[in-house]
C-alpha atoms as a PDB file:
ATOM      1  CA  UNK A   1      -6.234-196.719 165.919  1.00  0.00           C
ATOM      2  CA  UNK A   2      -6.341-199.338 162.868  1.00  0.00           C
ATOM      3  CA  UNK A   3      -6.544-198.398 159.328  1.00  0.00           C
ATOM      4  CA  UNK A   4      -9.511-200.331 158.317  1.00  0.00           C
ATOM      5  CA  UNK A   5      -8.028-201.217 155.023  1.00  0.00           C
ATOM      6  CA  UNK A   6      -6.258-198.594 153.944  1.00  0.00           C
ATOM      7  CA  UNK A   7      -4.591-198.451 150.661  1.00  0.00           C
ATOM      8  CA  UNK A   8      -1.113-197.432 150.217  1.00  0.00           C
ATOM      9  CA  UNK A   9       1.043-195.277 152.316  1.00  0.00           C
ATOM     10  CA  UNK A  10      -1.625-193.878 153.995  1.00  0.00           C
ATOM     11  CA  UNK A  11      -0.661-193.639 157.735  1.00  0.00           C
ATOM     12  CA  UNK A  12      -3.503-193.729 160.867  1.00  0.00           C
ATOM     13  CA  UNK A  13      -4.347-189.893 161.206  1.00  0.00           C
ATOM     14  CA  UNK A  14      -6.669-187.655 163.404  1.00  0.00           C
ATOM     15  CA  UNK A  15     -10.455-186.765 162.370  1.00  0.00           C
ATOM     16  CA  UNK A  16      -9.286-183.121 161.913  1.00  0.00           C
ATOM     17  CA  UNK A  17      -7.400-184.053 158.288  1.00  0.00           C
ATOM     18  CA  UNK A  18     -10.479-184.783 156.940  1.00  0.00           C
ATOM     19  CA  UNK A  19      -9.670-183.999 153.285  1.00  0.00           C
ATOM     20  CA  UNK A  20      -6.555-185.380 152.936  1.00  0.00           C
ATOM     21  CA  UNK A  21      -6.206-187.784 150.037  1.00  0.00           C
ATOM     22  CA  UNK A  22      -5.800-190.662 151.674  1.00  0.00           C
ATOM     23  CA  UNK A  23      -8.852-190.577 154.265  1.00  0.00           C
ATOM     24  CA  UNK A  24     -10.986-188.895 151.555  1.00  0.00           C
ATOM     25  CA  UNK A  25      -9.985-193.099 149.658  1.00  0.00           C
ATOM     26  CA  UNK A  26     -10.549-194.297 152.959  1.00  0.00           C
ATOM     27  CA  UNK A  27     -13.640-192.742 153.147  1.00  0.00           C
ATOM     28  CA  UNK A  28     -15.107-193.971 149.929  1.00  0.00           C
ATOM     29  CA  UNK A  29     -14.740-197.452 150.365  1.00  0.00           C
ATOM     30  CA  UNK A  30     -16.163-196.922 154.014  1.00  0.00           C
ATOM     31  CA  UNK A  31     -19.379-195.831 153.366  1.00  0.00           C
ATOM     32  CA  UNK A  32     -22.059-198.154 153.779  1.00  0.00           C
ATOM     33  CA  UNK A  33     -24.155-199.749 150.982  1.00  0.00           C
ATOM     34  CA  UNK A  34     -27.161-198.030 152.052  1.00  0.00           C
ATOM     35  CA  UNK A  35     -25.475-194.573 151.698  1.00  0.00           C
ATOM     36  CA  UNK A  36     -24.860-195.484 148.405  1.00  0.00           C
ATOM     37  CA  UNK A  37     -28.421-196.859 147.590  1.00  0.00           C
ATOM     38  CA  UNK A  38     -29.532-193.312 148.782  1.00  0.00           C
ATOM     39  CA  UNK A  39     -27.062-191.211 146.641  1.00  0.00           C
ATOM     40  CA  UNK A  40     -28.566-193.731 143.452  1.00  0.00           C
ATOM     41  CA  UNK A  41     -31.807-193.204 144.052  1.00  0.00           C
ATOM     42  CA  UNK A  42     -31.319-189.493 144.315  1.00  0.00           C
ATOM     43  CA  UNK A  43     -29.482-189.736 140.685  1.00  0.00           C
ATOM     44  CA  UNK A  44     -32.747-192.190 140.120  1.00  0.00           C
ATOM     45  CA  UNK A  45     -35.264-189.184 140.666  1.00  0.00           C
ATOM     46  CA  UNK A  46     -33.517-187.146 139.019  1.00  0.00           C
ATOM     47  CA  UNK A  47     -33.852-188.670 136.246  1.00  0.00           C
ATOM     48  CA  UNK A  48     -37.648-189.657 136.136  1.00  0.00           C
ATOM     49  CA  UNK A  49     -37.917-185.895 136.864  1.00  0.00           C
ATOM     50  CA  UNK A  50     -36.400-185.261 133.475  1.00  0.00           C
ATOM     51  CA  UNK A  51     -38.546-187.858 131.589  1.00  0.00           C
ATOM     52  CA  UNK A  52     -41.492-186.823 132.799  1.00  0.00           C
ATOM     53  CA  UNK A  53     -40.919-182.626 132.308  1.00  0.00           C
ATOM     54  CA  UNK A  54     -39.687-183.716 128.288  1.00  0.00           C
ATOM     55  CA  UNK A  55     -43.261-186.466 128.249  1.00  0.00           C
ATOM     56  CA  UNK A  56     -45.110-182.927 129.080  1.00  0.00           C
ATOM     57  CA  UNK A  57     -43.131-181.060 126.765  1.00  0.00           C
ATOM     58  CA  UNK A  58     -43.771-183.825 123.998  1.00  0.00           C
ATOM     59  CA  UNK A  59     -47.572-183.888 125.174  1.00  0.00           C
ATOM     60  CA  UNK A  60     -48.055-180.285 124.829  1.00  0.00           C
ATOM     61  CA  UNK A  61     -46.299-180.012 121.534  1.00  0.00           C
ATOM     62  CA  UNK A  62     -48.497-183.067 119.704  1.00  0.00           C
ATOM     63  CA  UNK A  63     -51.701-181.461 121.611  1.00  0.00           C
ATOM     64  CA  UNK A  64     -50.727-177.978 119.640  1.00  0.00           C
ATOM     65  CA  UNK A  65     -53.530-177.092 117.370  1.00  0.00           C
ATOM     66  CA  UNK A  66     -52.633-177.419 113.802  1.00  0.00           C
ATOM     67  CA  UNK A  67     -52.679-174.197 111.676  1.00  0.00           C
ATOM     68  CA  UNK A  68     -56.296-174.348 109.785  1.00  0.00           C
ATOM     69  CA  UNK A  69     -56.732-172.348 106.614  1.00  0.00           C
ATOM     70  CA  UNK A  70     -58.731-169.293 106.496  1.00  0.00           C
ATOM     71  CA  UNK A  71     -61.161-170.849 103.336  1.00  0.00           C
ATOM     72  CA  UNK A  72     -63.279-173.757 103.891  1.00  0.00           C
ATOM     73  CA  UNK A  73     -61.545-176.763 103.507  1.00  0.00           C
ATOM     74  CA  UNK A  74     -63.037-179.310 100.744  1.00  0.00           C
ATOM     75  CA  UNK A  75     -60.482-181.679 100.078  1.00  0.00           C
ATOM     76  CA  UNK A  76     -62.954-184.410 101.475  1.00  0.00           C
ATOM     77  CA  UNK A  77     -65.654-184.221  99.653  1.00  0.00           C
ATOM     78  CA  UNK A  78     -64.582-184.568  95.848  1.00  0.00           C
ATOM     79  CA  UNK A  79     -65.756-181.954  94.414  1.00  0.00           C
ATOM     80  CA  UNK A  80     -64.205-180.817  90.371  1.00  0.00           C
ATOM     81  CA  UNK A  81     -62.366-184.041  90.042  1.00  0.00           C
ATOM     82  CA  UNK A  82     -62.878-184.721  86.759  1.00  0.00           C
ATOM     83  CA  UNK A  83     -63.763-181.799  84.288  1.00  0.00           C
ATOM     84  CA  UNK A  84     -63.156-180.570  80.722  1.00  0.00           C
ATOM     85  CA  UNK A  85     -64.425-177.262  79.130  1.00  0.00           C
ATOM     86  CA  UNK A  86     -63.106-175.272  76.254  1.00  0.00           C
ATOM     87  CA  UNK A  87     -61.055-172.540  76.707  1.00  0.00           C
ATOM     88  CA  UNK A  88     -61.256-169.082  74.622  1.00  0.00           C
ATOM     89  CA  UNK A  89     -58.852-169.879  72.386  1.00  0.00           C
ATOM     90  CA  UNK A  90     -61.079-173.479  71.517  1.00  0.00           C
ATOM     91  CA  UNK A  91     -58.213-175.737  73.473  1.00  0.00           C
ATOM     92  CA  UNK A  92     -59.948-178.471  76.325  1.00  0.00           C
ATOM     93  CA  UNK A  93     -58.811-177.906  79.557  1.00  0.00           C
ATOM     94  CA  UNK A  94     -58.847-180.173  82.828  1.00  0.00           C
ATOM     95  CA  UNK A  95     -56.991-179.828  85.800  1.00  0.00           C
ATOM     96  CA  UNK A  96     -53.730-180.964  84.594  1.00  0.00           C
ATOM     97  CA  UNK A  97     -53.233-178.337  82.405  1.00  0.00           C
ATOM     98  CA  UNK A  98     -52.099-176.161  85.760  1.00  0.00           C
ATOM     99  CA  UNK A  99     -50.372-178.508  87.673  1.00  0.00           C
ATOM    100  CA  UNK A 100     -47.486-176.758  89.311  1.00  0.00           C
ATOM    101  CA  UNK A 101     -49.739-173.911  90.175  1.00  0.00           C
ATOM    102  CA  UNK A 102     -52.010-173.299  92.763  1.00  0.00           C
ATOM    103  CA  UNK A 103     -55.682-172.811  90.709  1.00  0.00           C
ATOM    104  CA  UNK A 104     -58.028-169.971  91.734  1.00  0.00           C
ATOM    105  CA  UNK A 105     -61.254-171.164  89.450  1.00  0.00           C
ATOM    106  CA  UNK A 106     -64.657-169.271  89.708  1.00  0.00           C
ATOM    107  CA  UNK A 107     -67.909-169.201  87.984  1.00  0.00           C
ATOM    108  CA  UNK A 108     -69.689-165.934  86.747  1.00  0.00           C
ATOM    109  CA  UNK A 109     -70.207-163.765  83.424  1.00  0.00           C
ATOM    110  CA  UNK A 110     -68.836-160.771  81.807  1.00  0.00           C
ATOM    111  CA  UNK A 111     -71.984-158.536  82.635  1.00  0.00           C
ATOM    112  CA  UNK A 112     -71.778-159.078  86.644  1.00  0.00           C
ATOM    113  CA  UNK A 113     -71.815-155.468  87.619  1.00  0.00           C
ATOM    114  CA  UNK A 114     -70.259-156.751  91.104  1.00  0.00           C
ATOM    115  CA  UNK A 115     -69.177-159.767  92.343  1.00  0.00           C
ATOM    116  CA  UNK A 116     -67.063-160.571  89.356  1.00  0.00           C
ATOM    117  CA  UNK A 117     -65.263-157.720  88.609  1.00  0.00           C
ATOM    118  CA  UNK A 118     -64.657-157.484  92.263  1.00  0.00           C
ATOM    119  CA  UNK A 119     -63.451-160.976  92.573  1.00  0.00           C
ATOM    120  CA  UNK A 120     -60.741-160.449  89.478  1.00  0.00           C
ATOM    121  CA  UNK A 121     -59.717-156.949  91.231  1.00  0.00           C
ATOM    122  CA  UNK A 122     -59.130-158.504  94.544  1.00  0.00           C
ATOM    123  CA  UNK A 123     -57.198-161.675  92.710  1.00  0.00           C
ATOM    124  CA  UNK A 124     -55.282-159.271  91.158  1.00  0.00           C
ATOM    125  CA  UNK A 125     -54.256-157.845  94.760  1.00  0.00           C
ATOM    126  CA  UNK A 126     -53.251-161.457  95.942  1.00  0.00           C
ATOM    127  CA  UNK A 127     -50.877-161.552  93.167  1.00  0.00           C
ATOM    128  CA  UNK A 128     -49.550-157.981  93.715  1.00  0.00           C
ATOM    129  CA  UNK A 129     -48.684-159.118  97.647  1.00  0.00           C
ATOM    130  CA  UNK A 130     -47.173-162.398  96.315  1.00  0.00           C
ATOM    131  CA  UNK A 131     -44.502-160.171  94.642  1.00  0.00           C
ATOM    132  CA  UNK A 132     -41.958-162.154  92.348  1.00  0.00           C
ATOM    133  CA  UNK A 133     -44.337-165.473  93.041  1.00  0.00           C
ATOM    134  CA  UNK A 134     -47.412-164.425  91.508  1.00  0.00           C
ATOM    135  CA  UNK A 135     -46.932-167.090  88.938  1.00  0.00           C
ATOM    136  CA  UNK A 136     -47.533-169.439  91.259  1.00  0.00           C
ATOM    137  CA  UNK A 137     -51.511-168.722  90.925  1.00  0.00           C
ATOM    138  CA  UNK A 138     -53.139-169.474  87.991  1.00  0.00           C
ATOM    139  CA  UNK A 139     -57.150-167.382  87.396  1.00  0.00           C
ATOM    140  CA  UNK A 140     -59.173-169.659  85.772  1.00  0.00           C
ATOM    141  CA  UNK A 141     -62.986-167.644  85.422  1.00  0.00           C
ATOM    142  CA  UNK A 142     -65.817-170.041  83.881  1.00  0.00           C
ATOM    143  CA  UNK A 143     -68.356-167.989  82.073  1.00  0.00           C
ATOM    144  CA  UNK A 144     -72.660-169.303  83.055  1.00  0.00           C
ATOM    145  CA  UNK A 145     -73.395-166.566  80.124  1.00  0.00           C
ATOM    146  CA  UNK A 146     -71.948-168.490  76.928  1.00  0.00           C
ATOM    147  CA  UNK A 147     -75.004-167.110  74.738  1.00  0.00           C
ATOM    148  CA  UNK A 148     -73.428-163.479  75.270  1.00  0.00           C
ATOM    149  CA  UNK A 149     -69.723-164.334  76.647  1.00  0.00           C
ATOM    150  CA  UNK A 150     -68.301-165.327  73.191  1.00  0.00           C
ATOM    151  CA  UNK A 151     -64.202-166.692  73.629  1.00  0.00           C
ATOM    152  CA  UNK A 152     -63.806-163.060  72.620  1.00  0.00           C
ATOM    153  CA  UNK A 153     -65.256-161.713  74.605  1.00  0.00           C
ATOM    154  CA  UNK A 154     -64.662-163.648  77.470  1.00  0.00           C
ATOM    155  CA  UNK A 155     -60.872-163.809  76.945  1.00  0.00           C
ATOM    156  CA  UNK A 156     -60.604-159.570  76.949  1.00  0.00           C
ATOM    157  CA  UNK A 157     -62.696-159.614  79.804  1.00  0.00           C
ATOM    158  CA  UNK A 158     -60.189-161.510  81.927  1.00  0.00           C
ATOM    159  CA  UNK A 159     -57.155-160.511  80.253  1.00  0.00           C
ATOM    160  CA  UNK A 160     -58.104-156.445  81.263  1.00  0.00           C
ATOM    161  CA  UNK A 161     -57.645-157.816  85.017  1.00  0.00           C
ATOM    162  CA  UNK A 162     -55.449-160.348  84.698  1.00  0.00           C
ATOM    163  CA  UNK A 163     -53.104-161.454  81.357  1.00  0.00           C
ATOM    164  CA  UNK A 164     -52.386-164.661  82.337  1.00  0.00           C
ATOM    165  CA  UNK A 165     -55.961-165.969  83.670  1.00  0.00           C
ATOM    166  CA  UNK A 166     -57.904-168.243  81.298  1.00  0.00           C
ATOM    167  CA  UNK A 167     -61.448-168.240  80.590  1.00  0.00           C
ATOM    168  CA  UNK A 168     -63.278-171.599  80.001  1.00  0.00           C
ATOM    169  CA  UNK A 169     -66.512-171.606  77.711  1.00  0.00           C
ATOM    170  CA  UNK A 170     -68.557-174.052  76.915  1.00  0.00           C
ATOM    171  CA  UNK A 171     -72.059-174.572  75.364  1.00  0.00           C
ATOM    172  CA  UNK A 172     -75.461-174.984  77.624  1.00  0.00           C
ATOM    173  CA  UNK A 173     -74.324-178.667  78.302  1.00  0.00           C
ATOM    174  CA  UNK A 174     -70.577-178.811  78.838  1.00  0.00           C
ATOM    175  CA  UNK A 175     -71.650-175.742  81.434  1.00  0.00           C
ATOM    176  CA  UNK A 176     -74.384-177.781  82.863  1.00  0.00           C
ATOM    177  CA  UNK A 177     -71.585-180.574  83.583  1.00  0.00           C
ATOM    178  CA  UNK A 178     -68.894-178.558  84.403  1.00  0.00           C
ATOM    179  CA  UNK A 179     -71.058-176.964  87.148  1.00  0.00           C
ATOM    180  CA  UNK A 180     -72.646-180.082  88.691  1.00  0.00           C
ATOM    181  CA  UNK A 181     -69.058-181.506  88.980  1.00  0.00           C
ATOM    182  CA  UNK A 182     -68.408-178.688  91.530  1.00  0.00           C
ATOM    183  CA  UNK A 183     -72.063-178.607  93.105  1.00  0.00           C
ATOM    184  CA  UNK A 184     -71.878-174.672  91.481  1.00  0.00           C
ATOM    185  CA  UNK A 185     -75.393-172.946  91.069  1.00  0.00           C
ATOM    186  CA  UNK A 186     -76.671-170.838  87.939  1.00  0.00           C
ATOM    187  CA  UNK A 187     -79.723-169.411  87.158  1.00  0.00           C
ATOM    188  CA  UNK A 188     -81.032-166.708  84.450  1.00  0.00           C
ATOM    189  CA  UNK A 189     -83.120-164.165  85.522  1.00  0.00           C
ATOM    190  CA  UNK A 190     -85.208-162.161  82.876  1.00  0.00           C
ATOM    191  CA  UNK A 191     -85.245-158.731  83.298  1.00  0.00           C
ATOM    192  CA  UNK A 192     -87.320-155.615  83.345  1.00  0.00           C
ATOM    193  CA  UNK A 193     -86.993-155.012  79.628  1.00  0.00           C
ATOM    194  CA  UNK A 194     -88.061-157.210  77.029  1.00  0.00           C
ATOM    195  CA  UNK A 195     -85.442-159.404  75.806  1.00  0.00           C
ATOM    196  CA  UNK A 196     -82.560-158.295  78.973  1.00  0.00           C
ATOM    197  CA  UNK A 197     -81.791-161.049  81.287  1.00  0.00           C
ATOM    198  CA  UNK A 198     -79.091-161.701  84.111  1.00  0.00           C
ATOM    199  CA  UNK A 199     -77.735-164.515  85.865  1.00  0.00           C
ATOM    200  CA  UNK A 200     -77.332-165.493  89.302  1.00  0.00           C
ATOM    201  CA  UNK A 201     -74.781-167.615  90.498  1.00  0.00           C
ATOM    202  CA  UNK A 202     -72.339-169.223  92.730  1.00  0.00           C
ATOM    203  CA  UNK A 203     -69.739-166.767  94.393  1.00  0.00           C
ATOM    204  CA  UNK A 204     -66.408-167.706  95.554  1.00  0.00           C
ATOM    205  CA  UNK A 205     -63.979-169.335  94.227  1.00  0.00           C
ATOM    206  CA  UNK A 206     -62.786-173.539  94.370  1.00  0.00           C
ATOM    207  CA  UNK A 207     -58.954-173.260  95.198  1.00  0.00           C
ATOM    208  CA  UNK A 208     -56.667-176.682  94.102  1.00  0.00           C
ATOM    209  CA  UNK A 209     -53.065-176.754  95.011  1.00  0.00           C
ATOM    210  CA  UNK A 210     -50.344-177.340  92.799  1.00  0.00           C
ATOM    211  CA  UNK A 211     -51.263-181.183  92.433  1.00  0.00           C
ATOM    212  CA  UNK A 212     -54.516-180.289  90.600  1.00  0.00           C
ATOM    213  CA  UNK A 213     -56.285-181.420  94.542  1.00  0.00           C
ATOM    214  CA  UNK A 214     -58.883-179.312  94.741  1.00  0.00           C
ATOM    215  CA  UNK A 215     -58.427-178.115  98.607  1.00  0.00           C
ATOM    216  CA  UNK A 216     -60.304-174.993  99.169  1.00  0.00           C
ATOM    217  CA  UNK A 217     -63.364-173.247  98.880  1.00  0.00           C
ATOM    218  CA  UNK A 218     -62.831-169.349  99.334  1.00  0.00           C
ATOM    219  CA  UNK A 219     -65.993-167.490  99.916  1.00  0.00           C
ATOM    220  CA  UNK A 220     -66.881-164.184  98.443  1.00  0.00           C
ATOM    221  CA  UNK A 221     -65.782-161.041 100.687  1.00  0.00           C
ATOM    222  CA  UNK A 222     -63.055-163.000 101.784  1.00  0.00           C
ATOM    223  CA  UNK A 223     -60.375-160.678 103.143  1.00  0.00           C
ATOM    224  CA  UNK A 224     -57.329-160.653 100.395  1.00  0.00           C
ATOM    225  CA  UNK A 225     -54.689-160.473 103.168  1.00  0.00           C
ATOM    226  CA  UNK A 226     -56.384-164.177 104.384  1.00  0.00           C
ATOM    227  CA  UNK A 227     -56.989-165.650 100.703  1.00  0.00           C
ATOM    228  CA  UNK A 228     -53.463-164.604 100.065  1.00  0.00           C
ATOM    229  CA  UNK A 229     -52.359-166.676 103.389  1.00  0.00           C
ATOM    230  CA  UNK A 230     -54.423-169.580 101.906  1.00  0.00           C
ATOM    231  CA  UNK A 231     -52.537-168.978  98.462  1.00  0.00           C
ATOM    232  CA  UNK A 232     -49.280-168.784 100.079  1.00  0.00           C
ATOM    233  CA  UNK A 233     -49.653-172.055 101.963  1.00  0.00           C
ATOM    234  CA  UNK A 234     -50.688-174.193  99.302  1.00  0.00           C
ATOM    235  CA  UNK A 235     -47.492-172.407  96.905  1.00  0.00           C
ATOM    236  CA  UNK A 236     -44.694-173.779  99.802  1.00  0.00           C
ATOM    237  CA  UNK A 237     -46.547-177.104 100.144  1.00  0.00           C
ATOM    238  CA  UNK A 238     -43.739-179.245  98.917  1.00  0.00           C
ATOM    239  CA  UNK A 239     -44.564-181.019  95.344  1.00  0.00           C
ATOM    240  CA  UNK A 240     -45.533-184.295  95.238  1.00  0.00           C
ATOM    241  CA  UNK A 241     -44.288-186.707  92.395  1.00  0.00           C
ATOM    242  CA  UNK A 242     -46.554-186.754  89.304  1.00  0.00           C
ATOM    243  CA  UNK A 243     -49.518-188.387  89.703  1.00  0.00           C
ATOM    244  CA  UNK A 244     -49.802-188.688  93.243  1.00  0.00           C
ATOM    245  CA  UNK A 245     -52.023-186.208  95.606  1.00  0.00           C
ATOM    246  CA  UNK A 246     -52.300-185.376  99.369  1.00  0.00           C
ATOM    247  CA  UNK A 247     -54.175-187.530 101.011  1.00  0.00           C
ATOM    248  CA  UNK A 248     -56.630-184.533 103.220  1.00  0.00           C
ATOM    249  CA  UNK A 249     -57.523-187.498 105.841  1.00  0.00           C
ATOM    250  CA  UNK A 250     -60.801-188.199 105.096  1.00  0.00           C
ATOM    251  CA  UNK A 251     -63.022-190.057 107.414  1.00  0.00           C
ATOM    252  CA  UNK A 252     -64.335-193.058 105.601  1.00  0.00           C
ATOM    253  CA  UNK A 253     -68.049-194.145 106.746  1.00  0.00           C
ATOM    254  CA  UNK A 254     -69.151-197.583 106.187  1.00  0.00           C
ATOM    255  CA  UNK A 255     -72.565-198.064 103.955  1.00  0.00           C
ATOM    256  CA  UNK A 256     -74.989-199.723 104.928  1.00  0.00           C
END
């Protein structure tokens, strides 16, 4: 029997001592380059099986929905940009006096025998699940009644709900301006009674996040648990460096 080849001390030896060291050598060197081809392409498809299950994996993950928030998002269609108003206490406010907070701002009047009081009630409930963060939001409640909501009485309106909101009055103009900057509706409405009036309005409220972006608007009736969500999300956005704002990826749509 010849060795074919083999290395060291190995002696020729019978097929039944397969396993020994020196055939198992042998053995190695003997195969044929087409077993060897076969035992790399095995290793081969192994391989593209594992790059093709983590390209599904991949697939699936950047085809996961993202999380929408429960309000209607507004952030594209620049809406209270730019405003000013007067608070109670005579000081002009714009959105940078609450930067660092997320803004809950709303337009209605002290005599609303519903949807204001309920708004500042349920507000008041966002804070209370926020716990130690309730900070974080900032009330902001616009009066469309200056003839009768005087900074008095505007500012103990809000305060009996909420100590830290601010109300904003100005006169029949600055209101005029102030609403058409948020597309907000107001409208008096005489009364029964000689000389009694009230006032319809916009409900809701127009939420900005702690960059002064206005983001959000939050409908009236909207459950607290899902406004407080909304709230929630904006507070944990990280902060952005002064002076620069999320961009909400807006579609842009040539003129003309």
């Amino acid at each position: 029997m010849h060795t074919h080849g083999l290395a060291g001390n190995c002696r020729p030896v019978s097929r039944a001592l397969a396993g020994h060291p020196c055939i198992d050598r042998a053995m190695s060197r003997y195969r044929s380059p087409a077993i060897r081809l076969a035992a790399l392409a095995r290793k081969l498809r192994l391989s593209t099986v594992l790059v093709a299950a983590a390209s599904v994996l991949l697939v699936a993950c950047a085809a996961k929905p993202k999380v929408d928030f429960y309000g209607k998002d507004i952030a594209c269609e620049e809406l209270g940009q730019h405003w000013t108003l007067p608070d109670s206490s005579g000081v002009t406010r714009s959105p940078t006096d609450f930067h660092g907070k997320v803004t809950y701002l709303f337009f209605g009047f002290t005599s609303c025998p519903d949807v204001c009081p309920t708004t500042m009630v349920e507000l008041n409930r966002v804070k209370h699940l926020m716990g130690s963060d309730a900070d974080n939001l900032q009330v902001v409640f616009v009066t469309v009644d200056p003839a009768r909501d005087t900074p008095a009485v505007a500012e103990t309106y809000v305060k009996a709900f909420d100590p830290t909101a601010t109300a904003l009055i100005g006169n029949d103009a600055q209101l005029a301006a102030m609403a058409s900057s948020f597309k907000a509706f107001y409208e008096r409405e005489d009364g029964s009674l000689p000389g009694t009036y009230t006032m319809t309005h916009t409900s809701g409220g127009y939420v900005f996040d702690r960059q002064g972006q206005l983001r959000l608007f939050a409908p009236f009736g909207m459950p607290v648990e899902q406004l407080f969500s909304d709230v929630q999300r904006l507070t944990l956005e990280p902060k952005l460096p002064v002076g620069q704002q999320r961009s909400p990826g807006c579609r842009v749509t040539a003129s003309g």
